[in-house]
N, C-alpha and C. Protein backbone atom coordinates (compact mmCIF):
# COMPACT_ATOMS: atom_id res chain seq x y z
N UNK A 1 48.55 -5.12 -23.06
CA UNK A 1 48.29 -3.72 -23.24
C UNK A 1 49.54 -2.94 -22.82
N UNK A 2 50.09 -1.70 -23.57
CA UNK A 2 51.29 -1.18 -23.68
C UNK A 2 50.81 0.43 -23.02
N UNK A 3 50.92 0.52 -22.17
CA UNK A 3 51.03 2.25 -22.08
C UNK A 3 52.25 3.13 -22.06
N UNK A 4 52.48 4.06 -22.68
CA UNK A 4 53.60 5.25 -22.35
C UNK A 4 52.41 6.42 -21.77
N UNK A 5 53.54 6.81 -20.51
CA UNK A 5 53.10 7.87 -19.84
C UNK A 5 53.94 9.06 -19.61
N UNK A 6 53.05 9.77 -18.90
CA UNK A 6 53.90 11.23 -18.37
C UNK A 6 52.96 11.55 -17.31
N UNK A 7 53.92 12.66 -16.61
CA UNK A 7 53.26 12.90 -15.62
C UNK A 7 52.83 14.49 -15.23
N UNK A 8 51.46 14.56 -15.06
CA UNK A 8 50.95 16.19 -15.20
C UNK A 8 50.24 16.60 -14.10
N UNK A 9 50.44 17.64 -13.91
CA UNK A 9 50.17 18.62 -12.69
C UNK A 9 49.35 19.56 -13.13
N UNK A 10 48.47 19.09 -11.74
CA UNK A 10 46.97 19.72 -11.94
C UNK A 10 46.95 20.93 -10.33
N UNK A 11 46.55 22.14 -10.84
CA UNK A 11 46.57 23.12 -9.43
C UNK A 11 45.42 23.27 -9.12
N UNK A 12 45.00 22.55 -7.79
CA UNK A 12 43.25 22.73 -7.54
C UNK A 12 43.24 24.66 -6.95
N UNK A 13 41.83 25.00 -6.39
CA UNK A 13 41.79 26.08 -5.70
C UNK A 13 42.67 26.45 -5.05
N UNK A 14 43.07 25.51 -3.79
CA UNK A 14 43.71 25.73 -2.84
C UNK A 14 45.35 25.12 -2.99
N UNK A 15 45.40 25.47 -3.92
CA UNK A 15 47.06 25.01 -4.29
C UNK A 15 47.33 23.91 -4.05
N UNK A 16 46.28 22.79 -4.13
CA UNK A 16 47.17 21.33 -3.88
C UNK A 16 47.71 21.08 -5.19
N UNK A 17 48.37 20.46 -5.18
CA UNK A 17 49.15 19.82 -6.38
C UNK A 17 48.87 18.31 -6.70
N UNK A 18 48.15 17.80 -7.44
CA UNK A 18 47.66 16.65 -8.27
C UNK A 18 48.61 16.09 -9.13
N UNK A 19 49.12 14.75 -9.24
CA UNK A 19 49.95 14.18 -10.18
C UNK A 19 49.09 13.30 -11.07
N UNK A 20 49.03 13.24 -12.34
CA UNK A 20 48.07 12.51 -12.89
C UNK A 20 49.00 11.46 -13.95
N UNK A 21 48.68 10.32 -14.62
CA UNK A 21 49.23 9.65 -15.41
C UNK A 21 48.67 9.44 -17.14
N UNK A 22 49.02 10.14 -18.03
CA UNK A 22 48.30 10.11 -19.42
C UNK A 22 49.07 8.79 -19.31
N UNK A 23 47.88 7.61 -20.11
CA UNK A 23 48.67 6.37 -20.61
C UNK A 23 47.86 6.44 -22.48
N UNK A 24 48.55 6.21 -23.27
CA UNK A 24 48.46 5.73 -24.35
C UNK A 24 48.30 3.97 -24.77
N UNK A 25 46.75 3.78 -25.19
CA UNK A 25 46.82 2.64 -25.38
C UNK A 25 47.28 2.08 -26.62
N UNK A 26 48.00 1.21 -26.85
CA UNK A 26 48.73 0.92 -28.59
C UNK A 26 47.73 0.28 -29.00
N UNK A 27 46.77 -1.06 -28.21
CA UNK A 27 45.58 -1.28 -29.00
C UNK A 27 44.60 -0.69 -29.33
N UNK A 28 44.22 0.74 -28.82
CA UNK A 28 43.05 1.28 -29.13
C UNK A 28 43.47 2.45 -30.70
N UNK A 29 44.84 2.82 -30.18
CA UNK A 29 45.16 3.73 -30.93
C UNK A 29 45.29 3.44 -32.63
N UNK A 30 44.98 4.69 -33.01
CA UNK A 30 45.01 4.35 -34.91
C UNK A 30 45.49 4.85 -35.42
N UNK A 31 46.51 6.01 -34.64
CA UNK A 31 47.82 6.80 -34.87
C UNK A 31 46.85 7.57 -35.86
N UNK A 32 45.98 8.24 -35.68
CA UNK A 32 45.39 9.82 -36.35
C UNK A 32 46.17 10.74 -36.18
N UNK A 33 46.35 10.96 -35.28
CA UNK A 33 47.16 11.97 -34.77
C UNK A 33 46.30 13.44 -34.57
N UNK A 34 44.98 12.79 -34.36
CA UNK A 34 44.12 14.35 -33.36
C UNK A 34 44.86 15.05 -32.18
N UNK A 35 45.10 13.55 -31.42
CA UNK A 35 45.73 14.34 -30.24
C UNK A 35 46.43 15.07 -30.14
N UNK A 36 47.40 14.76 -31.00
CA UNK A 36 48.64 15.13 -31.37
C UNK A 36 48.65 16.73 -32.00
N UNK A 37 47.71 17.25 -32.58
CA UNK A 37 47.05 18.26 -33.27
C UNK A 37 46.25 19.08 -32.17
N UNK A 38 46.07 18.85 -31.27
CA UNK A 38 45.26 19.80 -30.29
C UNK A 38 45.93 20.26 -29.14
N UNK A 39 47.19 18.86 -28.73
CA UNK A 39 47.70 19.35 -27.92
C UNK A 39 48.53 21.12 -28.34
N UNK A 40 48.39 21.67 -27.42
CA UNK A 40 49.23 23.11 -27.00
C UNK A 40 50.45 22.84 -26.94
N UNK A 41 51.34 22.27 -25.76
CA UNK A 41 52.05 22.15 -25.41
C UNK A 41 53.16 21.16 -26.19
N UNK A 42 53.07 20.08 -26.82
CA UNK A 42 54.12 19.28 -27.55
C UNK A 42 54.49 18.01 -26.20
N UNK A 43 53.21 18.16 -25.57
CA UNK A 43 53.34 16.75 -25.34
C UNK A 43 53.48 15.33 -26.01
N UNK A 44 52.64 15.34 -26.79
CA UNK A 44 51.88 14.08 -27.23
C UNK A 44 52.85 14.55 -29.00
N UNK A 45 53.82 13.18 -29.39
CA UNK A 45 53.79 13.33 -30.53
C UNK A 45 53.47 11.97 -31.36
N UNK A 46 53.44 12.31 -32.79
CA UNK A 46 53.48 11.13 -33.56
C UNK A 46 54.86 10.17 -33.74
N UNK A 47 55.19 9.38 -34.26
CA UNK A 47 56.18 8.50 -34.37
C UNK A 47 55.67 7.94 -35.72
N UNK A 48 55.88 8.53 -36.71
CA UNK A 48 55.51 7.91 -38.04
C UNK A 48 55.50 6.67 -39.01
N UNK A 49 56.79 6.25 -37.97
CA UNK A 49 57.72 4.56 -38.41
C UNK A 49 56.93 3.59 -37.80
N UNK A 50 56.55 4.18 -36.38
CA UNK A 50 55.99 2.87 -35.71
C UNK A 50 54.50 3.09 -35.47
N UNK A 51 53.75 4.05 -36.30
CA UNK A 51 52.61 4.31 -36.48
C UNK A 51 51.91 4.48 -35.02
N UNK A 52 52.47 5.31 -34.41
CA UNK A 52 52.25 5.38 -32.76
C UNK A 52 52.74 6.77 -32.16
N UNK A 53 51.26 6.97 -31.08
CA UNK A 53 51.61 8.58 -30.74
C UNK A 53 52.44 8.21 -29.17
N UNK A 54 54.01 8.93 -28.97
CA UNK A 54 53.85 8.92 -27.59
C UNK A 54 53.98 10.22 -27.13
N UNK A 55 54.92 10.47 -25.68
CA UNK A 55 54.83 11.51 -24.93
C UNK A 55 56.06 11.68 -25.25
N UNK A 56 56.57 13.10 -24.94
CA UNK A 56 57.48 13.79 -24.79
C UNK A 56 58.23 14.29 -24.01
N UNK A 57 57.70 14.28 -22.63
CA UNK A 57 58.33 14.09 -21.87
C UNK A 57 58.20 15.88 -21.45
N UNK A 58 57.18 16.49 -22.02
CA UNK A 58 57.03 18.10 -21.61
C UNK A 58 55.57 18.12 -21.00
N UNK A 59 56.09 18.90 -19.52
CA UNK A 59 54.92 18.98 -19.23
C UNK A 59 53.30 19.07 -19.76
N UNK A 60 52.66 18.40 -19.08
CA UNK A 60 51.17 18.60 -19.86
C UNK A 60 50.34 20.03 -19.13
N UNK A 61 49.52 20.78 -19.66
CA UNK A 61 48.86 22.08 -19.11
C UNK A 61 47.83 21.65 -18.77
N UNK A 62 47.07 20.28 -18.53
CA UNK A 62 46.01 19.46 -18.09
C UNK A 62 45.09 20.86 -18.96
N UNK A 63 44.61 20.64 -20.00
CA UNK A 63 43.86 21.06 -21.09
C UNK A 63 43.02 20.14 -21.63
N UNK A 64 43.46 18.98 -21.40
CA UNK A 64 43.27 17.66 -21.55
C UNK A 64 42.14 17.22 -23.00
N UNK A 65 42.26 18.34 -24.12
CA UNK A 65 41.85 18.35 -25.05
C UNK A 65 41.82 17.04 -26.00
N UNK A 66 43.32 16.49 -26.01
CA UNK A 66 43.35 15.15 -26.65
C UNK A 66 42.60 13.99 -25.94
N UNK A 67 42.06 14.07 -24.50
CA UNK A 67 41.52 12.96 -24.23
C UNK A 67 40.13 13.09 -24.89
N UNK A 68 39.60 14.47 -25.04
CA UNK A 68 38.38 14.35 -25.49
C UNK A 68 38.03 13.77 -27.06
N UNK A 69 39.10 14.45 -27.44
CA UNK A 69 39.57 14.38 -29.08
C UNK A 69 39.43 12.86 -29.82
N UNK A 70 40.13 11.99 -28.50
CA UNK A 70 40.52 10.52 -29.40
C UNK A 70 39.15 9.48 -29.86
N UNK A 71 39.03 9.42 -30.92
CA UNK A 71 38.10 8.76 -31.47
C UNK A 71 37.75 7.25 -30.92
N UNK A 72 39.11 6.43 -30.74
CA UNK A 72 39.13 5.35 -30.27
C UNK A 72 39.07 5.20 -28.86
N UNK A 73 39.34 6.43 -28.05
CA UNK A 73 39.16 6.48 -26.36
C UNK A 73 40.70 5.86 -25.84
N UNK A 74 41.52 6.11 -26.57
CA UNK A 74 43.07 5.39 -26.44
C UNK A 74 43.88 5.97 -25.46
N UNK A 75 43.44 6.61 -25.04
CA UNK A 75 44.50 7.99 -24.41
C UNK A 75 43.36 7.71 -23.01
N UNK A 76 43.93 7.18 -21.66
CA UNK A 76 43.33 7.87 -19.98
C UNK A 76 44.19 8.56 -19.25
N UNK A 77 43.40 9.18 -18.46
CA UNK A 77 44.37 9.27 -17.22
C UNK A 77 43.72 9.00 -15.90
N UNK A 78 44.73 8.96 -15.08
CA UNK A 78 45.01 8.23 -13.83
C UNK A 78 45.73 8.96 -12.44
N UNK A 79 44.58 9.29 -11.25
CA UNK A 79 45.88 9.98 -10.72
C UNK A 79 46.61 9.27 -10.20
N UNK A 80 48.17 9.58 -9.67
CA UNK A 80 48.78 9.33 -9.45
C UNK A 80 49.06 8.92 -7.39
N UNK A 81 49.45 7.89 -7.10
CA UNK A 81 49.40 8.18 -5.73
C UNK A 81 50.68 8.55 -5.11
């Protein structure tokens, strides 16, 4: 199992700061590219050649719309320690 990640910051009430890990799974994924379509921000892109969504390396707004989005459940996250 292959993940690409990034790393996103979550601001609770009290200003803690949360690091979380989006991983992309290559076996679950079917390169739709929902996620890719909901995200806001231009995190998450397609890769058309290798039929595979990764990250971008831009912050995520923890919106976390594409996790709900993915049909196959390909996309977790993880916090970070």
């Amino acid at each position: 199992m292959t993940y690409h990640t990034l790393v996103c910051i979550l601001s609770i009430d009290w200003g803690d700061i949360i690091n979380y890990t989006i991983g992309v799974n290559e076996e679950k994924c079917i390169a739709c590219g929902i996620c890719v379509r909901v995200c806001p921000t231009g995190t998450l892109e397609m890769d058309r050649k290798k039929g595979m969504v990764y990250n971008t390396g831009i912050e995520c707004d923890n919106l976390w719309g594409c996790i709900y989005s993915c049909p196959t459940r390909a996309l977790e996250i993880s916090e970070v320690a």
